[in-house]
Structures are given as C-alpha cells and as structure tokens.
C-alpha atoms as a PDB file:
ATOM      1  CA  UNK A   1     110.132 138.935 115.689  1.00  0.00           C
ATOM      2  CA  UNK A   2     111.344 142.638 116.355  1.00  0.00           C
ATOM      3  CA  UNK A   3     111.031 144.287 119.558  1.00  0.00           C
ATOM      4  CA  UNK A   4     112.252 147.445 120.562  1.00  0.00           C
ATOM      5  CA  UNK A   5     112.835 149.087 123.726  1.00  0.00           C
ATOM      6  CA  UNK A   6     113.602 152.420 125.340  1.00  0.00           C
ATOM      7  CA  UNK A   7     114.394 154.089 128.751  1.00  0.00           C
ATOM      8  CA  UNK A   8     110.911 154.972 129.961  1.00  0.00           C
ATOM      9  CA  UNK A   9     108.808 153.097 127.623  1.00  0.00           C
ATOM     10  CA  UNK A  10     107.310 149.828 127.149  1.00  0.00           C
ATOM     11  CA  UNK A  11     108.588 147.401 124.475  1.00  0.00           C
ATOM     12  CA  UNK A  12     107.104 147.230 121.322  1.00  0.00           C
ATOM     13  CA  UNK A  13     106.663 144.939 119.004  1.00  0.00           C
ATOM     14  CA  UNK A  14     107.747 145.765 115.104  1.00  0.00           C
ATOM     15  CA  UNK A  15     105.611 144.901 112.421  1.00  0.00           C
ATOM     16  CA  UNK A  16     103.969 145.770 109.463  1.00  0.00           C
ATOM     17  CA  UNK A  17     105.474 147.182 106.474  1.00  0.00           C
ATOM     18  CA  UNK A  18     109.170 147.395 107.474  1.00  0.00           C
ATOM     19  CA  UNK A  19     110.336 148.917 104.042  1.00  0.00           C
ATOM     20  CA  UNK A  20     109.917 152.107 104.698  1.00  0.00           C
ATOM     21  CA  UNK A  21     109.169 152.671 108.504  1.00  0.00           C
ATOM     22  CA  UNK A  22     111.173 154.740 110.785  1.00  0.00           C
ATOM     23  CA  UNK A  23     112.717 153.777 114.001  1.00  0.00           C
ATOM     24  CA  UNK A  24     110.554 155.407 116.872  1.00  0.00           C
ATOM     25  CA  UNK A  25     112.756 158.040 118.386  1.00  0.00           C
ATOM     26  CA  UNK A  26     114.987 156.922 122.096  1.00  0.00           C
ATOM     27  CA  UNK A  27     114.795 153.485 121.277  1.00  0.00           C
ATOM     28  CA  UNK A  28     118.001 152.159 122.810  1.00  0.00           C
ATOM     29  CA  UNK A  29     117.650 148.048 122.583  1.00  0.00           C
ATOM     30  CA  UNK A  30     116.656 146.121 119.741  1.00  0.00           C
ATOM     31  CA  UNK A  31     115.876 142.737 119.785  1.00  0.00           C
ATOM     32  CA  UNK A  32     115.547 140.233 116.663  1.00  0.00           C
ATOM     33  CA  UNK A  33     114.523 136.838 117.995  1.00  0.00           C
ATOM     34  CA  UNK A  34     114.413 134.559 114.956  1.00  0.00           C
ATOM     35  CA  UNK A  35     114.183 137.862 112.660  1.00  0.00           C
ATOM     36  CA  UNK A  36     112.573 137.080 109.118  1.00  0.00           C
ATOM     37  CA  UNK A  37     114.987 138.956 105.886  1.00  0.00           C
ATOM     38  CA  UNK A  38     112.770 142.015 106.324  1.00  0.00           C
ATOM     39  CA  UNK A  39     113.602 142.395 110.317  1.00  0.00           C
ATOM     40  CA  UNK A  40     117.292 142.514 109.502  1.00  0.00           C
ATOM     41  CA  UNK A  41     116.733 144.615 106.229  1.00  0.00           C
ATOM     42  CA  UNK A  42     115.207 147.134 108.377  1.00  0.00           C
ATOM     43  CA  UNK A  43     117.597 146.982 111.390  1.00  0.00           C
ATOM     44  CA  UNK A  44     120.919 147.201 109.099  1.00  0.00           C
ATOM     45  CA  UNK A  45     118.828 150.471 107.181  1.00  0.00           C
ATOM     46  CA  UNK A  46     117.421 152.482 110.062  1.00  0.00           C
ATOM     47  CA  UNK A  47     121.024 151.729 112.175  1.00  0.00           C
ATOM     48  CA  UNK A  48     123.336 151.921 109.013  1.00  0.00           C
ATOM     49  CA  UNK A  49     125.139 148.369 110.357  1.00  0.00           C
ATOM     50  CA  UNK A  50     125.537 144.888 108.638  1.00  0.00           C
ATOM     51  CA  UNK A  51     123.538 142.003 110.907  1.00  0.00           C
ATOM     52  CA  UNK A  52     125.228 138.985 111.084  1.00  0.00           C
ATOM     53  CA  UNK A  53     123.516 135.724 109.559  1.00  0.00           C
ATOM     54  CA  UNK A  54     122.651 132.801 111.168  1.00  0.00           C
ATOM     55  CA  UNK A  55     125.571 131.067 109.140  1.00  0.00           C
ATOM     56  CA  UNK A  56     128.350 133.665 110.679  1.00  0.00           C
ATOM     57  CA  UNK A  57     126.864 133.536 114.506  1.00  0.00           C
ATOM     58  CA  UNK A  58     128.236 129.522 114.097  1.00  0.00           C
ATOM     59  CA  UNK A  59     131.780 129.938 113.240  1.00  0.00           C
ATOM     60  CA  UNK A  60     134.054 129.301 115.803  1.00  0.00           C
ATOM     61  CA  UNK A  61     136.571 131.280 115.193  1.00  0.00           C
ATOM     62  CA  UNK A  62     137.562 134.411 117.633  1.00  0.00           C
ATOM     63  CA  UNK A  63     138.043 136.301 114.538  1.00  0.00           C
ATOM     64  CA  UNK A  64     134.721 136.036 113.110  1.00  0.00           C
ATOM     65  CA  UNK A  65     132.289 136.050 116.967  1.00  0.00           C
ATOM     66  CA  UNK A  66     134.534 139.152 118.736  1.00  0.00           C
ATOM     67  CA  UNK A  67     135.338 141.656 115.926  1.00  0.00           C
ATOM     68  CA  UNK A  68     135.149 145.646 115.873  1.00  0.00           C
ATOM     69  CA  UNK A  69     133.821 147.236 112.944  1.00  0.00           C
ATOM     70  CA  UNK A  70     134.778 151.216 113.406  1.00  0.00           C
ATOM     71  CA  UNK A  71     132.124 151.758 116.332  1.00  0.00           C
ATOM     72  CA  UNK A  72     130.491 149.246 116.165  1.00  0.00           C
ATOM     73  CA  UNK A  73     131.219 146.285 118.591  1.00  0.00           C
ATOM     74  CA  UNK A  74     130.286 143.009 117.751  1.00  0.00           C
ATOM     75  CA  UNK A  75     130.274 139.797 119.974  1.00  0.00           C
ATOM     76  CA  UNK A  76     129.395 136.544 119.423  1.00  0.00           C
ATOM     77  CA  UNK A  77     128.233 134.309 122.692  1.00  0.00           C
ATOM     78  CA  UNK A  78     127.187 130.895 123.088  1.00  0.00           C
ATOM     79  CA  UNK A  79     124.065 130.584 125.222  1.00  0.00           C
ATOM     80  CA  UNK A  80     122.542 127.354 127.300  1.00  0.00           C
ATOM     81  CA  UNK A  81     118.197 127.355 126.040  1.00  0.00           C
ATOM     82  CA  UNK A  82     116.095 125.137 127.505  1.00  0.00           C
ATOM     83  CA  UNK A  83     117.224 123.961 130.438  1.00  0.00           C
ATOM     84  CA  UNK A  84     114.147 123.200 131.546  1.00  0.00           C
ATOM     85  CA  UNK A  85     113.287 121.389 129.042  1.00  0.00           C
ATOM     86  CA  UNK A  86     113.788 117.635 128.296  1.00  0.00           C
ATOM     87  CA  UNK A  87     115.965 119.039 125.368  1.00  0.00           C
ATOM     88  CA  UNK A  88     118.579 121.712 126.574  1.00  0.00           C
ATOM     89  CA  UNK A  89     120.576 123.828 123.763  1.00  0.00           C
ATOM     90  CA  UNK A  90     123.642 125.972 122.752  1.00  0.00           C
ATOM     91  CA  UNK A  91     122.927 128.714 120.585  1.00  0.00           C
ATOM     92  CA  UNK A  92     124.725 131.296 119.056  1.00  0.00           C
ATOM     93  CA  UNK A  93     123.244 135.081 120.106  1.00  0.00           C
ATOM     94  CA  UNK A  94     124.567 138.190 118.738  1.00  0.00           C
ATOM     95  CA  UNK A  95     124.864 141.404 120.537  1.00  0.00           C
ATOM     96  CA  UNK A  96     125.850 144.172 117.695  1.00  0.00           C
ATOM     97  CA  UNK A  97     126.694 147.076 119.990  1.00  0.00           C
ATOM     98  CA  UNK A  98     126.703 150.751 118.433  1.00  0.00           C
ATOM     99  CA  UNK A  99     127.230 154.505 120.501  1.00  0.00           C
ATOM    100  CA  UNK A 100     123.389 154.885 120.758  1.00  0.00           C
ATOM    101  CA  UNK A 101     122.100 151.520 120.198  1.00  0.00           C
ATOM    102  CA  UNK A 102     122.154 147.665 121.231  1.00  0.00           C
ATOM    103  CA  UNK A 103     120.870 145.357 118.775  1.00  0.00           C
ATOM    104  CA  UNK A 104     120.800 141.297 119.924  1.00  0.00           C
ATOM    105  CA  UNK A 105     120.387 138.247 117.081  1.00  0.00           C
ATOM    106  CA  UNK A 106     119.016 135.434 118.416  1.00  0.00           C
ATOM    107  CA  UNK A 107     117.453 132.133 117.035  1.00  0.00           C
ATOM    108  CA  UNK A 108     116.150 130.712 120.327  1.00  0.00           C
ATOM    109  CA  UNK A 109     114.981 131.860 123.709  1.00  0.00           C
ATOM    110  CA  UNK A 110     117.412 131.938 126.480  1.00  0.00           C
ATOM    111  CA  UNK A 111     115.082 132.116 129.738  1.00  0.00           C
ATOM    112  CA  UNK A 112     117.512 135.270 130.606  1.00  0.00           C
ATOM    113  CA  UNK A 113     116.285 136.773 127.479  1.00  0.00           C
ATOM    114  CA  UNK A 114     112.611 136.757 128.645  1.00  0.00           C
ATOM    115  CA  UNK A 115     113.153 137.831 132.445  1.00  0.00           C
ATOM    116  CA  UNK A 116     115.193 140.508 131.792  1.00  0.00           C
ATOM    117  CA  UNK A 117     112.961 142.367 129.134  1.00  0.00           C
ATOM    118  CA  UNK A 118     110.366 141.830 131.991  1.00  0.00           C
ATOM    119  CA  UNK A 119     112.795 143.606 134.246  1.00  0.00           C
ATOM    120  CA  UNK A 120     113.348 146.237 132.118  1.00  0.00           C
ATOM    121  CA  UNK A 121     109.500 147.427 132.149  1.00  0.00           C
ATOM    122  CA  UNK A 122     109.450 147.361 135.487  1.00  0.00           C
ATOM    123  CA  UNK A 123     112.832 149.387 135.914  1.00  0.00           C
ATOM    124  CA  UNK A 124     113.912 151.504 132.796  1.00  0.00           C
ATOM    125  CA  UNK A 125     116.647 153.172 134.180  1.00  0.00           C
ATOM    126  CA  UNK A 126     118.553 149.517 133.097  1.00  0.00           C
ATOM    127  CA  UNK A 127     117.675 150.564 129.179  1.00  0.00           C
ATOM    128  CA  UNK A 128     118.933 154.081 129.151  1.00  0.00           C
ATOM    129  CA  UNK A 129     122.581 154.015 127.429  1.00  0.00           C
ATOM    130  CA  UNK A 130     123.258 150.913 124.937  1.00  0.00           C
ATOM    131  CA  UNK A 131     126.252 150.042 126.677  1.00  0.00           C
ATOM    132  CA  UNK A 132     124.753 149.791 129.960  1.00  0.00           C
ATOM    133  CA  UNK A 133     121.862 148.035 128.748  1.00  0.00           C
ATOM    134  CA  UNK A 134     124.019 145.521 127.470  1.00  0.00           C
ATOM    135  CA  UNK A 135     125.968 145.207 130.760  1.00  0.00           C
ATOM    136  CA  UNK A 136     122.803 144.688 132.615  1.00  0.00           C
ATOM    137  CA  UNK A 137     121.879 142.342 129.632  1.00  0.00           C
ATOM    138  CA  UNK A 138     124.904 139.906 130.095  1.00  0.00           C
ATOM    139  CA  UNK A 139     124.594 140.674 133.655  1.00  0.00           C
ATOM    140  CA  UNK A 140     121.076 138.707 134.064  1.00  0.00           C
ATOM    141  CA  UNK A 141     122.368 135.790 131.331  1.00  0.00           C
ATOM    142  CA  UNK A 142     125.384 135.041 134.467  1.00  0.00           C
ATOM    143  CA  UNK A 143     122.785 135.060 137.045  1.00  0.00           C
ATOM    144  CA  UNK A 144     120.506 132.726 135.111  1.00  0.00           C
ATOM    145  CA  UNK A 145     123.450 130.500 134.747  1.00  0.00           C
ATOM    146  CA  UNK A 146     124.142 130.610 138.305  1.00  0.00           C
ATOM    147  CA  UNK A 147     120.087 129.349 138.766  1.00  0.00           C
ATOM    148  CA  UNK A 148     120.571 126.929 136.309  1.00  0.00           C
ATOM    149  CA  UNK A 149     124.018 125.283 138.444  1.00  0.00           C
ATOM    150  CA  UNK A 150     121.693 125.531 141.610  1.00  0.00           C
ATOM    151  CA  UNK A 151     119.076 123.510 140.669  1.00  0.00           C
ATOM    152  CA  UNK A 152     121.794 121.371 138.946  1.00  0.00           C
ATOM    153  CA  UNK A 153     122.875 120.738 142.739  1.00  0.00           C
ATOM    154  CA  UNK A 154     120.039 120.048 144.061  1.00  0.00           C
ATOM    155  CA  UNK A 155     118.769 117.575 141.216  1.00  0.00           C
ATOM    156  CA  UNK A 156     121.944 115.709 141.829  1.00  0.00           C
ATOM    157  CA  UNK A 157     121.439 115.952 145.531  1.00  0.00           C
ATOM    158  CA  UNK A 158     118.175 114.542 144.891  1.00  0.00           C
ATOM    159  CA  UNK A 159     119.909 111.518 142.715  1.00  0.00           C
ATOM    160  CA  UNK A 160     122.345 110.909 145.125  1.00  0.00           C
ATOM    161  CA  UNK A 161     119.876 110.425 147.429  1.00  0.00           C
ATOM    162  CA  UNK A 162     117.985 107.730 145.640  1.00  0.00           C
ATOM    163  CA  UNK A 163     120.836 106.259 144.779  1.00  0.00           C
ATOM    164  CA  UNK A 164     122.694 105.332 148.047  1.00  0.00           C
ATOM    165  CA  UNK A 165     119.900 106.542 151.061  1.00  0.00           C
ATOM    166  CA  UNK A 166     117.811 103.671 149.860  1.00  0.00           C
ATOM    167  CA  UNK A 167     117.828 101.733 153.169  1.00  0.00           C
ATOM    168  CA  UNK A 168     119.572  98.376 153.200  1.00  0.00           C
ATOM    169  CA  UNK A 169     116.139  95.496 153.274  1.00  0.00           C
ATOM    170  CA  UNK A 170     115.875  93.693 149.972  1.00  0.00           C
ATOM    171  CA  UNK A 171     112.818  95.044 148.752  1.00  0.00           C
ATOM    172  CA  UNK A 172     114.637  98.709 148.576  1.00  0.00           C
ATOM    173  CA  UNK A 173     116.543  97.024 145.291  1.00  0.00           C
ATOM    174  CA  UNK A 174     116.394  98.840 142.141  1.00  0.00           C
ATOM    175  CA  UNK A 175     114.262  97.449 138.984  1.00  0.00           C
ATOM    176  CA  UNK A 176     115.417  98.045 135.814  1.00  0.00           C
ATOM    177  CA  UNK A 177     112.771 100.935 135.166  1.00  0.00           C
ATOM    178  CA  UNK A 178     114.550 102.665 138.283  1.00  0.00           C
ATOM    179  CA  UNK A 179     118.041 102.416 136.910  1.00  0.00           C
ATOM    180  CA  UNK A 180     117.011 103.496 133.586  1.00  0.00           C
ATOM    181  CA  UNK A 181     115.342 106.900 135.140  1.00  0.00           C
ATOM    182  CA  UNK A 182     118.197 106.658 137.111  1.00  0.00           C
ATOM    183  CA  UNK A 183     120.846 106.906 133.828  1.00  0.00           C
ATOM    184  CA  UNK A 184     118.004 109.269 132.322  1.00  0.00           C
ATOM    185  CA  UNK A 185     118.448 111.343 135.087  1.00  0.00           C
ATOM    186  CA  UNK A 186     122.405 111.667 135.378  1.00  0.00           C
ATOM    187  CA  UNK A 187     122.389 112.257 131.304  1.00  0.00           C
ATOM    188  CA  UNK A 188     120.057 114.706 131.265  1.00  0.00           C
ATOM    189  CA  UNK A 189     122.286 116.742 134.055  1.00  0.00           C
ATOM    190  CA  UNK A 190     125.392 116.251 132.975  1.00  0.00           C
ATOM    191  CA  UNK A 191     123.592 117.798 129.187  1.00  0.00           C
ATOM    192  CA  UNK A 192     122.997 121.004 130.849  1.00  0.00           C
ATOM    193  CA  UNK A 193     126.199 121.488 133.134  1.00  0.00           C
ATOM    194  CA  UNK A 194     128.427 120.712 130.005  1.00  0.00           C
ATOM    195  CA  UNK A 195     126.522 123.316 128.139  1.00  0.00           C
ATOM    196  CA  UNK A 196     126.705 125.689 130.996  1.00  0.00           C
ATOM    197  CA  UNK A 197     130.437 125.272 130.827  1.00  0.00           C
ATOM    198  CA  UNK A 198     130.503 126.089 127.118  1.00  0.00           C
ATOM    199  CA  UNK A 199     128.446 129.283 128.039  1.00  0.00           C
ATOM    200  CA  UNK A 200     130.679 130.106 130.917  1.00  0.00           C
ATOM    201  CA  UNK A 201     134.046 129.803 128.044  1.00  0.00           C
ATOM    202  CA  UNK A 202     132.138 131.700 125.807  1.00  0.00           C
ATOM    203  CA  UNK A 203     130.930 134.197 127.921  1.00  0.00           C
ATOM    204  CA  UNK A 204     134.502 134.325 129.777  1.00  0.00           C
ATOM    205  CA  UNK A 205     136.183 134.964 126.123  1.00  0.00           C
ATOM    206  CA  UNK A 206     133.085 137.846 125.220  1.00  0.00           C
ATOM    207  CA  UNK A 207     133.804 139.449 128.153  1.00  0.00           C
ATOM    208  CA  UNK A 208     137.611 140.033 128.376  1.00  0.00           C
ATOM    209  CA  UNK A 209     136.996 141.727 125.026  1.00  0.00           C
ATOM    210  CA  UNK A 210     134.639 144.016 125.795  1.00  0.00           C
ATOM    211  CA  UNK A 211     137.099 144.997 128.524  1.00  0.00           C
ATOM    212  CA  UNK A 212     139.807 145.654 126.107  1.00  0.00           C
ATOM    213  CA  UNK A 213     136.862 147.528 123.659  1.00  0.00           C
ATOM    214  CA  UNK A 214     134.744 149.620 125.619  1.00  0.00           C
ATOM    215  CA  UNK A 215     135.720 153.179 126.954  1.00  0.00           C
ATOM    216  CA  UNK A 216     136.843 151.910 130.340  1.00  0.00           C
ATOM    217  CA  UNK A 217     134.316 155.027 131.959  1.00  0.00           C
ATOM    218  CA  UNK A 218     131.430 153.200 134.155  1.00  0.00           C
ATOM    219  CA  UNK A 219     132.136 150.118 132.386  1.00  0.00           C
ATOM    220  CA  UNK A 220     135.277 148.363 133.876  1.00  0.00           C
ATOM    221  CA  UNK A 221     133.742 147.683 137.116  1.00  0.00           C
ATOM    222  CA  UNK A 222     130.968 146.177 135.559  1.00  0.00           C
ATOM    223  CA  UNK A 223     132.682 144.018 133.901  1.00  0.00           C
ATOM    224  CA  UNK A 224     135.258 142.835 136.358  1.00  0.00           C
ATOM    225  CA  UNK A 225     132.931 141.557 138.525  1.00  0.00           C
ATOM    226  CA  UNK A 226     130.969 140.300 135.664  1.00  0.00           C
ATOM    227  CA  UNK A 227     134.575 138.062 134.422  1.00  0.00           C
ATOM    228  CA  UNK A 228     134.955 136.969 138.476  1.00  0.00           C
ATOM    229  CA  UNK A 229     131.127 135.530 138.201  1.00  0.00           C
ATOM    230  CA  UNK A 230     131.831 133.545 135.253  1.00  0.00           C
ATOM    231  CA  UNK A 231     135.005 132.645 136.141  1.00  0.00           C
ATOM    232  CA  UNK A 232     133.387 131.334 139.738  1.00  0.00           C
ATOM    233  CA  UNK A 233     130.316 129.202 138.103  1.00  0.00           C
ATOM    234  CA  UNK A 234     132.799 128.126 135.256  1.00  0.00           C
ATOM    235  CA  UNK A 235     134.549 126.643 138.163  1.00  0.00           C
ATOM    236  CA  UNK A 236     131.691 125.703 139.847  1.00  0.00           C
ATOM    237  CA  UNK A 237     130.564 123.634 136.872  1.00  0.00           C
ATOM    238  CA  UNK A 238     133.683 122.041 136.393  1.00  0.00           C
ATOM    239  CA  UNK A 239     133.134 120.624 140.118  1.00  0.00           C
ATOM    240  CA  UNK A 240     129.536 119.562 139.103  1.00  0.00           C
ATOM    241  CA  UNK A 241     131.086 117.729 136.527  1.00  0.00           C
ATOM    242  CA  UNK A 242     133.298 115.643 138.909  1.00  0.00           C
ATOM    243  CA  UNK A 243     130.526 114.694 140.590  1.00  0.00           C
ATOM    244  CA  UNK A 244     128.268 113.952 137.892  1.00  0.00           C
ATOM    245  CA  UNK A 245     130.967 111.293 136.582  1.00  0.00           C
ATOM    246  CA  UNK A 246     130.892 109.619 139.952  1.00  0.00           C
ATOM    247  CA  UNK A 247     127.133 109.360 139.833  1.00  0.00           C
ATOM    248  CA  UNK A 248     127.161 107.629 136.751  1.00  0.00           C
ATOM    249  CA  UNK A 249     130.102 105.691 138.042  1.00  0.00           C
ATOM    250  CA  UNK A 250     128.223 104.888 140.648  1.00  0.00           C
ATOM    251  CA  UNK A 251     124.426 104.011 138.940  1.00  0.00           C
ATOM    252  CA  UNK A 252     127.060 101.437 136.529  1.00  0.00           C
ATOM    253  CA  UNK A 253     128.422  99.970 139.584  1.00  0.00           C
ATOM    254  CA  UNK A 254     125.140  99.319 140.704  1.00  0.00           C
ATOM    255  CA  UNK A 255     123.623  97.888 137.266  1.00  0.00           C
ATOM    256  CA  UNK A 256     126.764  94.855 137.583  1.00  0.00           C
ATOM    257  CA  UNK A 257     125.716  94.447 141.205  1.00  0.00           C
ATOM    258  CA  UNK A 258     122.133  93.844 140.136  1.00  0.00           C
ATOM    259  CA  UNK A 259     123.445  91.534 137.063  1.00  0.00           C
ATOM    260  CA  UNK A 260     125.696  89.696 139.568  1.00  0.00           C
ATOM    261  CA  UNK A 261     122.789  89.160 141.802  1.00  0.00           C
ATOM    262  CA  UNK A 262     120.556  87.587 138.812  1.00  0.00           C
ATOM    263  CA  UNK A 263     123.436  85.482 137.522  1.00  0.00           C
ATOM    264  CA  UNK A 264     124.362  84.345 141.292  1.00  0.00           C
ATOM    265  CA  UNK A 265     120.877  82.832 141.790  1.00  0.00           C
ATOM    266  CA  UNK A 266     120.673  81.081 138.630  1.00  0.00           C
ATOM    267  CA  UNK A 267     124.197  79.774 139.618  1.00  0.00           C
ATOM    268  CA  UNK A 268     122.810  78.643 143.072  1.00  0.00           C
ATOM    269  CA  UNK A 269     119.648  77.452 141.685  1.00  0.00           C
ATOM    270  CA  UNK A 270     122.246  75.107 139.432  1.00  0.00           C
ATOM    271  CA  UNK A 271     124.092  73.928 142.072  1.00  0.00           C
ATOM    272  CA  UNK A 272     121.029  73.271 144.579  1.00  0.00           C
ATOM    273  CA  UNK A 273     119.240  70.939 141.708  1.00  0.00           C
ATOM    274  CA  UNK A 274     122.306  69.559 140.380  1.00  0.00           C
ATOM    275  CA  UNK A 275     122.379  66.638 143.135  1.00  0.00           C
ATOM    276  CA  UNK A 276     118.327  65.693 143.242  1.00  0.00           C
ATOM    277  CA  UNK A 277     119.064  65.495 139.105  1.00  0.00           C
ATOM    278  CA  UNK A 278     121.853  63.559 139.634  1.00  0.00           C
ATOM    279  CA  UNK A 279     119.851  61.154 142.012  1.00  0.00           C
ATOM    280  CA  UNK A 280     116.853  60.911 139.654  1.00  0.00           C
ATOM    281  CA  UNK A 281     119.493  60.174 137.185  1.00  0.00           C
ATOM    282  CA  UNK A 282     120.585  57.233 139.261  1.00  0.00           C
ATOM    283  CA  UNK A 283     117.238  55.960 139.774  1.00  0.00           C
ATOM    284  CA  UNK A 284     115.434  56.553 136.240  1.00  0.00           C
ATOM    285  CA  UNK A 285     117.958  53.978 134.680  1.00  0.00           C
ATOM    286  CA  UNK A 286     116.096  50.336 133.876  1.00  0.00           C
ATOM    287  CA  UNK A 287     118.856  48.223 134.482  1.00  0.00           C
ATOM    288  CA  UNK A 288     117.471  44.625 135.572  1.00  0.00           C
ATOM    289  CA  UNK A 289     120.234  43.935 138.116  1.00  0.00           C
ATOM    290  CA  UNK A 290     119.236  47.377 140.059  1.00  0.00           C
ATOM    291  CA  UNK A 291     119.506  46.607 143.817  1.00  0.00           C
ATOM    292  CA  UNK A 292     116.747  48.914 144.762  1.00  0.00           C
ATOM    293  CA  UNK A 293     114.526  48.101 141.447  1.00  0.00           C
ATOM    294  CA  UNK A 294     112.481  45.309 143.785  1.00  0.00           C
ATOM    295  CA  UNK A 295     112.823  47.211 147.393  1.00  0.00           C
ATOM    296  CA  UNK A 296     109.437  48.082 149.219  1.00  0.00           C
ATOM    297  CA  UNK A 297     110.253  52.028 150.214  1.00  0.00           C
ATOM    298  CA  UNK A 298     112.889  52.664 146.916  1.00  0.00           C
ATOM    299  CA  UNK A 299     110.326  55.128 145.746  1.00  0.00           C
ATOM    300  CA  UNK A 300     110.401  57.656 148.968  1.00  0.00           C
ATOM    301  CA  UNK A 301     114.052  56.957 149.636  1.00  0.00           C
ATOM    302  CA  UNK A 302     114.513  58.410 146.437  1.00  0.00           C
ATOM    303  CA  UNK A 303     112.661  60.979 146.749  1.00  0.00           C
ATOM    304  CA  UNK A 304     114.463  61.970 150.342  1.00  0.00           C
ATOM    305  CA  UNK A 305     117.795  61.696 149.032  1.00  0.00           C
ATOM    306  CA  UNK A 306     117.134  64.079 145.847  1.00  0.00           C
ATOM    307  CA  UNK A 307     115.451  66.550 148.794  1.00  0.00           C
ATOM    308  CA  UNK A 308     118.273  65.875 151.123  1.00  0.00           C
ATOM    309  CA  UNK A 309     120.665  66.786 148.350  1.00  0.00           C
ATOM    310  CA  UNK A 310     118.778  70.133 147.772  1.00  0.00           C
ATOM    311  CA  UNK A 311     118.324  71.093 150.907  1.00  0.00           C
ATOM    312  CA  UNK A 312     122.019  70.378 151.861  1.00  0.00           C
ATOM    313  CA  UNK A 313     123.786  72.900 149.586  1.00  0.00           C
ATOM    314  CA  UNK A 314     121.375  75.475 150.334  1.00  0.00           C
ATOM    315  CA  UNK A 315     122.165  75.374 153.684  1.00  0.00           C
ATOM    316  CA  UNK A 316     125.600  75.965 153.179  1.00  0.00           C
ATOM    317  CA  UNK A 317     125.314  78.392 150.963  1.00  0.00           C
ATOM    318  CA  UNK A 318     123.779  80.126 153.277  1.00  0.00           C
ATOM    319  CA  UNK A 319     125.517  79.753 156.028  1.00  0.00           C
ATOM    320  CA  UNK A 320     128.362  81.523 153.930  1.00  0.00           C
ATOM    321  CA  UNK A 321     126.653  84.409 153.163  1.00  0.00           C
ATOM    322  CA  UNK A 322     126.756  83.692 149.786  1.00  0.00           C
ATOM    323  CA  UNK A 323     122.524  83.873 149.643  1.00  0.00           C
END
C-alpha cells in the first residue's frame, strides 16, 4: 500500500492505475508499506530514484543499509513490530531520503509508523521539508521504544512480584501451570528488550550517519539529542536485560526447589514405611518355631509396632525441620 502525505493535507492513499499517474503536487512523505512491483515502479518513476528490495533492506552490511547515492540519502534501520503482540519482530524499514522528498519501505507495521501519520494530520507543520519530516519520523520510532522499555518495567515489576511477594503459608506454592506462565512470561520479555536493543544499535549506527550526511543547518540539534535518547534506552535496555536474567535465574531456582520438595516427600514417605514393612516382613514369615505364631494378642502387637515404627520417624523428622 502507497500513501502519500503533504504539509497541510490529509494522507492519501495511492491506487489505481499507477503506470501512468502523476504525483499530486507538495507531497513531501511517501510511504510504501508492503508495496506490490507497481508501488515501487511508480515511486522510482515519478521521484527518478532506485527503491531498495526486500532482499537488500536484509543485508547486514554498513555498506549496503547507510549509503549515499548523489542526493539521495539512504538508510537502512532495524525496527522492533509487534510488541504487543504474542509474536514481537525485527524488520528491516527503509527511509530513501531526497532534497524534496522522503520515501519509507517497509514490510511490517511498527506501532510508531501508525501514531505518527496520525500525528501528522493533526499537526502538518511536522510534514513540511523531507528532512524534517524524517527527523520527526525517527523522532516518534525513539519515543515508542522508550514506551515499549516502560511497560517492559513494569511487566517485570509485575513478575517479580509474583514471584517472591507470594506470602510464605504453603498453599501460596507454585503449580506447574504457574511456573510455566511464569517462564512464558520472562521469555516473552526478554524477546522484546533484546529486539529493542537491536533497534537501539541500529538506530544508534543510522543516526551518526545522518549526522555526518545531512547539511548540519536545523538538523544537528535534532539529531544530537536524538543519538543521546538512543544511546540512554540502549543503556536502559541493557539494564533490563540484567534483570531479566536474574528473573529467570530466579523462576529456575524455584522449579529445583519445587522438584526437591516432591522428591523429599517421596524420600520421607520411604523412610516412614520402611520400618512397619520391615515388621510385617517379620511377621508374614510361616516358620513353625515362631515364638509369637501361638500368642493370644500377636495380631495387635503387630500391628502397634509397624504404627509405632511409622509414627516414630515422622516425629523426628519433624522435629528437624526437615517436614
């Protein structure tokens, strides 16, 4: 899909016979999100640029993602999709910057994507120069990554929480179910904060050569503080990171205590029935010269030695803290 946008105008949408249509004059942003061959065809004939293909957005060579091509600028990012999802992704986006116009390539939908269009038909002033526009652009992809690490916090908060704050009776024990959601829970974080951290390299990396690419006019600012925000949640994730390694750490530890628990009380349950078998042993034997074999109460002095000899262990068992 083809969408187009200018500075006082809402976006359209591109369709139709692309062969031979025009580009509607003071369009400043276009964006192909999953373009079919005629999208491109028509972007690299009305613009006069080569798009790159899905197959050259993957290298990962510097060479071949931050390249200028006379004026035209093009960078190659690596972009966290879906992280709200059960599913989150890395994909390759494209911004193809020329002097009049800003053209992104992109084969999913970064959230970042989607809010900031919406921002820009609510302020167009943010879509008036191409270089601007793709300031802002990058601009709202760094503050959606800075969401995305907050509500990475708090969902580890949150597991932290139900992993240690869960009160110390016996019935506040983890099932299996629980430590599975719990493992779920930790994988499914640490997914998106390693994928924020390849954003935040990538992004890092596109950044410090648009410094080095763009007239420095109105643009160095920008991007200075734009390099010192990735550079803080790159850092930021890193720390997330730590953490996330001691939750799992943690949620392991806890799996062997529960497997040491089940394992203890089939060892105690050995030991406690080990004498009463023993006695029954004893007493199920049909020798004829048996003592006991004629005597009146041998049946219930049996029996109260093999509960005797139950009941004995357990007791100390427990009285070492070992139940």
């Amino acid at each position: 899909m083809l969408q187009l946008y200018s500075a006082g105008e809402k976006r359209v949408t591109c369709d139709g016979d692309l062969t031979t249509a025009l580009l509607p004059p003071g369009i400043v942003w276009l964006d192909l999100n999953d373009p079919s061959k005629a999208e491109e065809a028509f972007v690299e004939r009305v613009l006069g640029i080569a798009v790159p293909t899905r197959d050259e957005m993957v290298e990962i060579e510097p060479s071949s993602r931050l390249y200028q091509d006379g004026d035209t600028v093009v960078v190659i990012a690596s972009l966290l999709a879906g992280a709200a999802e059960a599913t989150p992704i890395t994909t390759a986006v494209s911004f193809v910057l020329t002097p009049t116009h800003l053209v992104t390539i992109r084969y999913a939908a970064p959230k970042a994507f989607e809010l900031f269009s919406a921002h820009v038909e609510r302020s167009p002033t943010l879509c008036t120069d191409a270089t601007m526009t793709l300031i802002h652009l990058l601009d709202a992809i760094v503050d959606r990554m800075a969401d995305v690490l907050e509500g990475v916090g708090a969902e580890m908060d949150n597991i932290s929480k139900s992993t240690f704050r869960r009160g110390g009776s016996r019935t506040q024990r983890m099932t299996n179910a629980a430590l599975q959601v719990l493992l779920t829970r930790i994988g499914h974080v640490h997914d998106i904060v390693s994928k924020s951290r390849v954003s935040g390299v990538s992004l890092a990396r596109l950044i410090s050569f648009l410094g080095s690419t763009l007239d420095p006019k109105g643009t160095k600012e920008h991007l200075d503080g734009l390099a010192k925000d990735v550079s803080s949640l790159t850092d930021h994730a890193s720390y997330l990171s730590g953490n996330i390694t001691f939750l799992l750490d943690a949620a392991l530890g806890l799996i062997n205590i529960e497997q040491n628990a089940i394992i203890k009380i089939f060892s105690v349950a050995a030991v406690i029935f080990m004498p009463p078998t023993l006695v029954a042993s004893i007493y199920g034997m049909n020798f004829k010269n048996m003592p006991e074999l004629n005597f009146h109460y041998g049946y219930p002095m049996a029996l109260g030695i093999m509960v005797c000899s139950a009941v004995l262990p357990y007791q100390f068992f427990k009285s070492r803290g070992w139940l």
